[in-house]
PDB file of N, CA and C in Angstrom:
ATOM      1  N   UNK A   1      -6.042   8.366 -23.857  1.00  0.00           N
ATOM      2  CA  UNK A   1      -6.461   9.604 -24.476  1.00  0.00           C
ATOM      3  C   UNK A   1      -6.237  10.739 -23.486  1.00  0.00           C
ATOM      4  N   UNK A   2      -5.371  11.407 -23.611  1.00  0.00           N
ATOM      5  CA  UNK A   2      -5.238  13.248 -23.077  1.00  0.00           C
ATOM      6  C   UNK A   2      -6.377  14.253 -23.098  1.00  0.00           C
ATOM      7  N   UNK A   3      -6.787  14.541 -21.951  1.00  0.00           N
ATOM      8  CA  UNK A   3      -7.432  15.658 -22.146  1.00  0.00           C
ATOM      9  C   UNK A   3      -7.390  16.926 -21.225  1.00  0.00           C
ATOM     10  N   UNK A   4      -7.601  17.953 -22.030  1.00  0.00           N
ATOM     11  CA  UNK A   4      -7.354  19.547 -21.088  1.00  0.00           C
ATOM     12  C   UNK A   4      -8.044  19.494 -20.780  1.00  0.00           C
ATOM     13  N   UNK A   5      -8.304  19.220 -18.939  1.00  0.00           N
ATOM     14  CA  UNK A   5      -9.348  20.225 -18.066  1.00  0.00           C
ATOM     15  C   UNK A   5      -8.379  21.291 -17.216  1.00  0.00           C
ATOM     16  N   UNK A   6      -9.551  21.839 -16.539  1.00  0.00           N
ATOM     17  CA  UNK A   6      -9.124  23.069 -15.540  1.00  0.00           C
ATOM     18  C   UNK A   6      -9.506  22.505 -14.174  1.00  0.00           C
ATOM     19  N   UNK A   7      -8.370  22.691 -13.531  1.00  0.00           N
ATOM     20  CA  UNK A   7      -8.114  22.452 -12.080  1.00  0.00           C
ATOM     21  C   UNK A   7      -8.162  23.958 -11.637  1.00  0.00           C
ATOM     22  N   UNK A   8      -8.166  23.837 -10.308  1.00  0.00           N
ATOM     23  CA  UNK A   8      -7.654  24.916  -9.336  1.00  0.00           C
ATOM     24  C   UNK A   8      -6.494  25.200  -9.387  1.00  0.00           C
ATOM     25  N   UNK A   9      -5.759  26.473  -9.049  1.00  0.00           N
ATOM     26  CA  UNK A   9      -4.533  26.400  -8.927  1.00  0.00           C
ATOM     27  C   UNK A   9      -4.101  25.937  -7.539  1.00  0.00           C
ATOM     28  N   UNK A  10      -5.047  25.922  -6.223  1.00  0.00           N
ATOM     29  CA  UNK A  10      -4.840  25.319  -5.167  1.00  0.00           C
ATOM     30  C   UNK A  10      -4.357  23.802  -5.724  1.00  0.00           C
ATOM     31  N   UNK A  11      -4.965  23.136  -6.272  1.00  0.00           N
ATOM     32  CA  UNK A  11      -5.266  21.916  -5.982  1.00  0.00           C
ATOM     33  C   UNK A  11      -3.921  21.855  -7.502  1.00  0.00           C
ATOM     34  N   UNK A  12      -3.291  22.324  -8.203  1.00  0.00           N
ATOM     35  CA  UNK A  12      -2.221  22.212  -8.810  1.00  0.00           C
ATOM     36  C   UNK A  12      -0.845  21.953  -8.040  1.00  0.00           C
ATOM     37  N   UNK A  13      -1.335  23.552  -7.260  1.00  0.00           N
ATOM     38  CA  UNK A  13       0.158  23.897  -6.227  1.00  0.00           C
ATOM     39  C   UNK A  13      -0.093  22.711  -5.215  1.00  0.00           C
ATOM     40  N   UNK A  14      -1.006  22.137  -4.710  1.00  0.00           N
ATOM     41  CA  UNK A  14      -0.760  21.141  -3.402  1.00  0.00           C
ATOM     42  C   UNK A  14      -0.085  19.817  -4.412  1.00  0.00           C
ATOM     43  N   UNK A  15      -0.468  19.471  -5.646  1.00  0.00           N
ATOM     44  CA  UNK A  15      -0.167  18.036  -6.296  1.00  0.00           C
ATOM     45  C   UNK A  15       1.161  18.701  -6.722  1.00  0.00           C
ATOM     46  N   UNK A  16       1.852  19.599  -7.510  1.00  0.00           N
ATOM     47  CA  UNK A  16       3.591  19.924  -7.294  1.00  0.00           C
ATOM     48  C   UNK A  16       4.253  19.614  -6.437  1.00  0.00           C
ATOM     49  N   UNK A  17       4.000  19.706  -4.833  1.00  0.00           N
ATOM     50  CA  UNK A  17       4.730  19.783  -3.634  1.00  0.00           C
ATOM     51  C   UNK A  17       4.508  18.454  -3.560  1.00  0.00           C
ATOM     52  N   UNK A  18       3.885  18.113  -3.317  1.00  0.00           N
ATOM     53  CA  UNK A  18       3.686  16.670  -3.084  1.00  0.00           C
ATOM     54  C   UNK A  18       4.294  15.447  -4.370  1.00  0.00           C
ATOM     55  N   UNK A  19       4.041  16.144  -5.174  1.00  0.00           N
ATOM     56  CA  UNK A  19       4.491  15.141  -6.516  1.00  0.00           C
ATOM     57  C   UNK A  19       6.249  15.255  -6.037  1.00  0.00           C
ATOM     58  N   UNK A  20       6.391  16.391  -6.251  1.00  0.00           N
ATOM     59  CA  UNK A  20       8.347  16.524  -5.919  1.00  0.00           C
ATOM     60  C   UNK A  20       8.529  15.433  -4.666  1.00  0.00           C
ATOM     61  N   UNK A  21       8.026  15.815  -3.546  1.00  0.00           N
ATOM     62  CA  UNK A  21       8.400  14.554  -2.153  1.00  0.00           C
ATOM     63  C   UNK A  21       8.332  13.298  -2.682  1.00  0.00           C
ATOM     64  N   UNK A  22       7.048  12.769  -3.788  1.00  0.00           N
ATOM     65  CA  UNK A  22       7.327  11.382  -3.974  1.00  0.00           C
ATOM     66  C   UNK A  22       7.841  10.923  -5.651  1.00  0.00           C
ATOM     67  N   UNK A  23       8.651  12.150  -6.141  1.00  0.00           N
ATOM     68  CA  UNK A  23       9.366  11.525  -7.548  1.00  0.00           C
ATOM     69  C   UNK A  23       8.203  11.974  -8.544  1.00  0.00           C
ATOM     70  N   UNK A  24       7.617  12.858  -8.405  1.00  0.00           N
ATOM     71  CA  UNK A  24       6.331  12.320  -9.566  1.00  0.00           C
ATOM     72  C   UNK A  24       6.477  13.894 -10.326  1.00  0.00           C
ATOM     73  N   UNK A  25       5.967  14.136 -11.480  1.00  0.00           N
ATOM     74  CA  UNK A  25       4.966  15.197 -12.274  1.00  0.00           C
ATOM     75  C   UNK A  25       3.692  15.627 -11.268  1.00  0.00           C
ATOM     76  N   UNK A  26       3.498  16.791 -11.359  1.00  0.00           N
ATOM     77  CA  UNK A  26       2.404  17.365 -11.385  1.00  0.00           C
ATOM     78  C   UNK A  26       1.156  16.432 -11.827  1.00  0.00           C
ATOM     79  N   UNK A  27       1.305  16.097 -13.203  1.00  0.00           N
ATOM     80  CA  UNK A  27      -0.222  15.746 -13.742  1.00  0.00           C
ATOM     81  C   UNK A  27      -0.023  13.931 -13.316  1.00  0.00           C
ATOM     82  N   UNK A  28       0.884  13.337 -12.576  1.00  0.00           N
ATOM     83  CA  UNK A  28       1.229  12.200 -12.567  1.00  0.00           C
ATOM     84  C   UNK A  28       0.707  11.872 -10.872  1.00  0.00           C
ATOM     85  N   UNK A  29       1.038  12.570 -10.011  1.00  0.00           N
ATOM     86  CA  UNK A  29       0.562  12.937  -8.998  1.00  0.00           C
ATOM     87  C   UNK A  29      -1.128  13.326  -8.661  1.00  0.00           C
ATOM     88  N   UNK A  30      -1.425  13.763  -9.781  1.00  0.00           N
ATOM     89  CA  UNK A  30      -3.161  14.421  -9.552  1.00  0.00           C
ATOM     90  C   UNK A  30      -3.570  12.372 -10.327  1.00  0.00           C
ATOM     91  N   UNK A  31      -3.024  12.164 -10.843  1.00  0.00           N
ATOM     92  CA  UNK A  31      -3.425  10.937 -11.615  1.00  0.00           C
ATOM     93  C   UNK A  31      -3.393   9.688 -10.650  1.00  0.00           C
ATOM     94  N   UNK A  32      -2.283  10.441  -9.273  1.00  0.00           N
ATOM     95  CA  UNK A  32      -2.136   8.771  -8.728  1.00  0.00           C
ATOM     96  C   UNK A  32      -3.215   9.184  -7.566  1.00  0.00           C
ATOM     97  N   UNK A  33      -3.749  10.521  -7.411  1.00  0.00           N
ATOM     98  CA  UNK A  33      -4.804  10.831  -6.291  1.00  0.00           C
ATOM     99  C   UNK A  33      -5.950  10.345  -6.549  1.00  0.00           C
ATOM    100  N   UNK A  34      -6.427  10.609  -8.181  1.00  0.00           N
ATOM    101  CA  UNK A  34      -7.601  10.437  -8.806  1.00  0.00           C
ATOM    102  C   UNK A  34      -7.556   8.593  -8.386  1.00  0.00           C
ATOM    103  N   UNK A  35      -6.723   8.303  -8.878  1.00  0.00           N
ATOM    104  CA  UNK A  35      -6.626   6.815  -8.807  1.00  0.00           C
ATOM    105  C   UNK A  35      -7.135   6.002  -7.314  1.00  0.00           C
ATOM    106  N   UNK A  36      -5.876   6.838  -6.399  1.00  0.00           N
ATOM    107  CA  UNK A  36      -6.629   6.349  -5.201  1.00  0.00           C
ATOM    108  C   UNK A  36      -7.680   6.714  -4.845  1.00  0.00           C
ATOM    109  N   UNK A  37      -8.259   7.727  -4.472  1.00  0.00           N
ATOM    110  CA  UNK A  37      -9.769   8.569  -4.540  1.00  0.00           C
ATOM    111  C   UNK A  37     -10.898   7.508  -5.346  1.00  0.00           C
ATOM    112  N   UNK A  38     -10.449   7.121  -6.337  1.00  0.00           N
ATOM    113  CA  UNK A  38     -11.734   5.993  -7.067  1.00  0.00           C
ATOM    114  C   UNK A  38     -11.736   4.793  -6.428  1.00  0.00           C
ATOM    115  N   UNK A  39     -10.667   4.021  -6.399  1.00  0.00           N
ATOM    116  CA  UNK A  39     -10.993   3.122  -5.145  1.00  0.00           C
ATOM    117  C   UNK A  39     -11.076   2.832  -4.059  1.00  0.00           C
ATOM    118  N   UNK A  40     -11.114   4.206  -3.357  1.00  0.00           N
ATOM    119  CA  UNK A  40     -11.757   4.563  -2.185  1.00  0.00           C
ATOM    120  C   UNK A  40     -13.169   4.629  -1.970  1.00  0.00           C
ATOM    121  N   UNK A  41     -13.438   5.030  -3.229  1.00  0.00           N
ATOM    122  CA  UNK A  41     -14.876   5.628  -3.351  1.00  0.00           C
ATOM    123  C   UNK A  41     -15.353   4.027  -3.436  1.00  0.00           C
ATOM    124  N   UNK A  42     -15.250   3.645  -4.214  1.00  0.00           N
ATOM    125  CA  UNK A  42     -15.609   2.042  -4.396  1.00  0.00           C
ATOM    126  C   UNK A  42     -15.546   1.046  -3.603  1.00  0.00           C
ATOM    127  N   UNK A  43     -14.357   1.193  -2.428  1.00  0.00           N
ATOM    128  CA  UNK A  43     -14.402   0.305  -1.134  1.00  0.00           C
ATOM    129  C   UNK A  43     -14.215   1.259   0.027  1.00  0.00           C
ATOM    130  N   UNK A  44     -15.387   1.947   0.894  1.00  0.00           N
ATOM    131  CA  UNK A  44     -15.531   2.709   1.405  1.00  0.00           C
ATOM    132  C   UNK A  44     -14.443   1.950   2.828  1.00  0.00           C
ATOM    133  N   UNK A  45     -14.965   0.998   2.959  1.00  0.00           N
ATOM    134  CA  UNK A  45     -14.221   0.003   4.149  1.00  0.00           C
ATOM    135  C   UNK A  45     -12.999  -0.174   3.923  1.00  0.00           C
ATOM    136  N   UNK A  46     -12.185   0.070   2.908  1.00  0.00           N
ATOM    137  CA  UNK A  46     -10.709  -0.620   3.219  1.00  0.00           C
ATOM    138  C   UNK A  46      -9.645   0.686   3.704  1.00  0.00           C
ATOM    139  N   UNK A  47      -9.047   0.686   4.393  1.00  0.00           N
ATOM    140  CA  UNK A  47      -8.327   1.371   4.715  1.00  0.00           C
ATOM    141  C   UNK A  47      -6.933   2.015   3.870  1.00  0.00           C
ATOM    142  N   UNK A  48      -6.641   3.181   4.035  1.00  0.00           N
ATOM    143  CA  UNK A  48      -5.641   3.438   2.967  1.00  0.00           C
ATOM    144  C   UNK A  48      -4.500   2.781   2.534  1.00  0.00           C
ATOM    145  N   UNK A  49      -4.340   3.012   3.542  1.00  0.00           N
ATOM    146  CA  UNK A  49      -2.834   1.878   3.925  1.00  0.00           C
ATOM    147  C   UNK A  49      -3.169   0.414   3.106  1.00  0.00           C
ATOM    148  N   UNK A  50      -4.398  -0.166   3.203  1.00  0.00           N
ATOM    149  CA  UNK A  50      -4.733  -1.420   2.470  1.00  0.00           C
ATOM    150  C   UNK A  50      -4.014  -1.349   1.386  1.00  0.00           C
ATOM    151  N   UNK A  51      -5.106   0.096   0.775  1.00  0.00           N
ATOM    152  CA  UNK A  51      -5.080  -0.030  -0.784  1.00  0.00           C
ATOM    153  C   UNK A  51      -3.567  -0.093  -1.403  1.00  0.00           C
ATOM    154  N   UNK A  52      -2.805   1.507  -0.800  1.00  0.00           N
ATOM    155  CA  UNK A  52      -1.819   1.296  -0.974  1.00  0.00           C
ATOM    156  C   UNK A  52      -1.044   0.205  -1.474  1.00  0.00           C
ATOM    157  N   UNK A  53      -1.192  -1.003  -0.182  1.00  0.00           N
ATOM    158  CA  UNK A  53      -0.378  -1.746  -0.026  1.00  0.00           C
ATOM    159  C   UNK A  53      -0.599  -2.795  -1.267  1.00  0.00           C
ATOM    160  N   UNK A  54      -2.460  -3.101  -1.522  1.00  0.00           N
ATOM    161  CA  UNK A  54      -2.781  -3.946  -2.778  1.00  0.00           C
ATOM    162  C   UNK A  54      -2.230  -3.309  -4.386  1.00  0.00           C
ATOM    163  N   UNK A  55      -2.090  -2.052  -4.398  1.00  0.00           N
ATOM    164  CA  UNK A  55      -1.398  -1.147  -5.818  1.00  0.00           C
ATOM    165  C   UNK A  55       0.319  -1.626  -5.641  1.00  0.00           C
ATOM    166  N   UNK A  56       0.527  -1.796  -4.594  1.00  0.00           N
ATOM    167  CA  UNK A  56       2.158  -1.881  -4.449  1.00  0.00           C
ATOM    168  C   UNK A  56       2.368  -3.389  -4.816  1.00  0.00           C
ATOM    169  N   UNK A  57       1.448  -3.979  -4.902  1.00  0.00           N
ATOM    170  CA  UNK A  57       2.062  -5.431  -5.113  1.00  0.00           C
ATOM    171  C   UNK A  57       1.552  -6.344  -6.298  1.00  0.00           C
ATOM    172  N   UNK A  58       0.418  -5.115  -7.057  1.00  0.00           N
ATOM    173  CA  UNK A  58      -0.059  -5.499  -8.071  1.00  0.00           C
ATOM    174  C   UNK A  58       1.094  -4.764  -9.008  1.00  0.00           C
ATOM    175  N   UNK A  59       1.945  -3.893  -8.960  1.00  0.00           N
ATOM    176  CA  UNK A  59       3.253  -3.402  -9.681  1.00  0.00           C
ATOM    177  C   UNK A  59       4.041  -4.765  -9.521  1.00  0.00           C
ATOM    178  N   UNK A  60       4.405  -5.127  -7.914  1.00  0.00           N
ATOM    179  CA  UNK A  60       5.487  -6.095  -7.919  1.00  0.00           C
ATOM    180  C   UNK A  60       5.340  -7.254  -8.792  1.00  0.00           C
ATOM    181  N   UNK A  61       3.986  -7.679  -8.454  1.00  0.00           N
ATOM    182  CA  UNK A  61       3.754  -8.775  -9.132  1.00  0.00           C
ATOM    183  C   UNK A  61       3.613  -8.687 -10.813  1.00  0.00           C
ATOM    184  N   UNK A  62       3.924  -7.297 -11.706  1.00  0.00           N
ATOM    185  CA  UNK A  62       3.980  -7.088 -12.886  1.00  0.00           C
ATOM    186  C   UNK A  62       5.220  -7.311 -13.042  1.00  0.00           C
ATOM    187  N   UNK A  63       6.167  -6.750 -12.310  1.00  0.00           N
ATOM    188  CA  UNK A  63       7.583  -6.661 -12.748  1.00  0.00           C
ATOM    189  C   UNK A  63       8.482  -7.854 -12.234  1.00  0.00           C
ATOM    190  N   UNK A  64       7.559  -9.094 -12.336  1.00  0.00           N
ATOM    191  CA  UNK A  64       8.022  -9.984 -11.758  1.00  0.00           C
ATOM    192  C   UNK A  64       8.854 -10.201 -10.557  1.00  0.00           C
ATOM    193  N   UNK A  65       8.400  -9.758  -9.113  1.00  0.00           N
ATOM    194  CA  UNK A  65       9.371  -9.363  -8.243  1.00  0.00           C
ATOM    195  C   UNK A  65       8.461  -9.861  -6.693  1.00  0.00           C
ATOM    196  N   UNK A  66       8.372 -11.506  -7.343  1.00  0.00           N
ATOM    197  CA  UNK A  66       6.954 -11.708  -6.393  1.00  0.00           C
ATOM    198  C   UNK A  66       7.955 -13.289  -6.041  1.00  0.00           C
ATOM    199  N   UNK A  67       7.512 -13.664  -4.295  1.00  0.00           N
ATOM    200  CA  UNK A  67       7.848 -15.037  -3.925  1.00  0.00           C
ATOM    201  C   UNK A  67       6.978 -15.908  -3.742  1.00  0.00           C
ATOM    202  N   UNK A  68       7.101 -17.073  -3.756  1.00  0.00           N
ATOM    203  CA  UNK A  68       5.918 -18.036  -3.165  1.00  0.00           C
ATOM    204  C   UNK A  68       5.793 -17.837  -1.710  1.00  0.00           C
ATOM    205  N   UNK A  69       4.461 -17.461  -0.913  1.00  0.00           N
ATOM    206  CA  UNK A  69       4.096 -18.024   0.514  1.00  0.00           C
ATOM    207  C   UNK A  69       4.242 -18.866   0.815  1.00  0.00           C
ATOM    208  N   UNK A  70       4.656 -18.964   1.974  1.00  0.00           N
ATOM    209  CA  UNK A  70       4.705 -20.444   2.591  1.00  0.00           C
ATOM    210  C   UNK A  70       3.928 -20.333   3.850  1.00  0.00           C
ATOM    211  N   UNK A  71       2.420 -20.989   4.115  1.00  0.00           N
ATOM    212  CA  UNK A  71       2.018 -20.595   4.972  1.00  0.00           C
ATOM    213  C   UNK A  71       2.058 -21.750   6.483  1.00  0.00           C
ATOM    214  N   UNK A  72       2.133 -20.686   7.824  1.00  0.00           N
ATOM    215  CA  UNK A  72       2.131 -21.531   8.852  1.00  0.00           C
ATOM    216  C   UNK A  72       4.102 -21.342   9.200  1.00  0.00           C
TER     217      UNK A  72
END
């Protein structure tokens, strides 16, 4: 479901610049902040870089693009 709120225009113009450096929309960019920002908020302890890295491989592992470990 879509909905109109009101942002800042600060906080528009910083998610443009930034959306362009990583491929994204404007409202796609404020969406992938919101995103990280909530599970930040929720695991105060994990580090960004973690999360990152757990969103990056919960994609891979959608688009089927995952190997077996072999551990040791």
């Amino acid at each position: 479901m879509s909905k109109a709120i009101k942002l800042s225009d600060q906080l528009i113009n910083d998610a443009s610049i930034n959306g362009r450096a990583q491929h994204r929309s404007t409202p796609k960019q404020i969406e992938y902040w919101a995103r990280i920002g909530k599970i930040a908020d929720e695991n105060p302890d994990l580090p960004l870089s973690l999360i990152k890295g757990m969103l990056l491989g919960i994609e891979e592992n959608r688009s089927g693009e995952v190997s077996e470990y072999t551990f040791g």
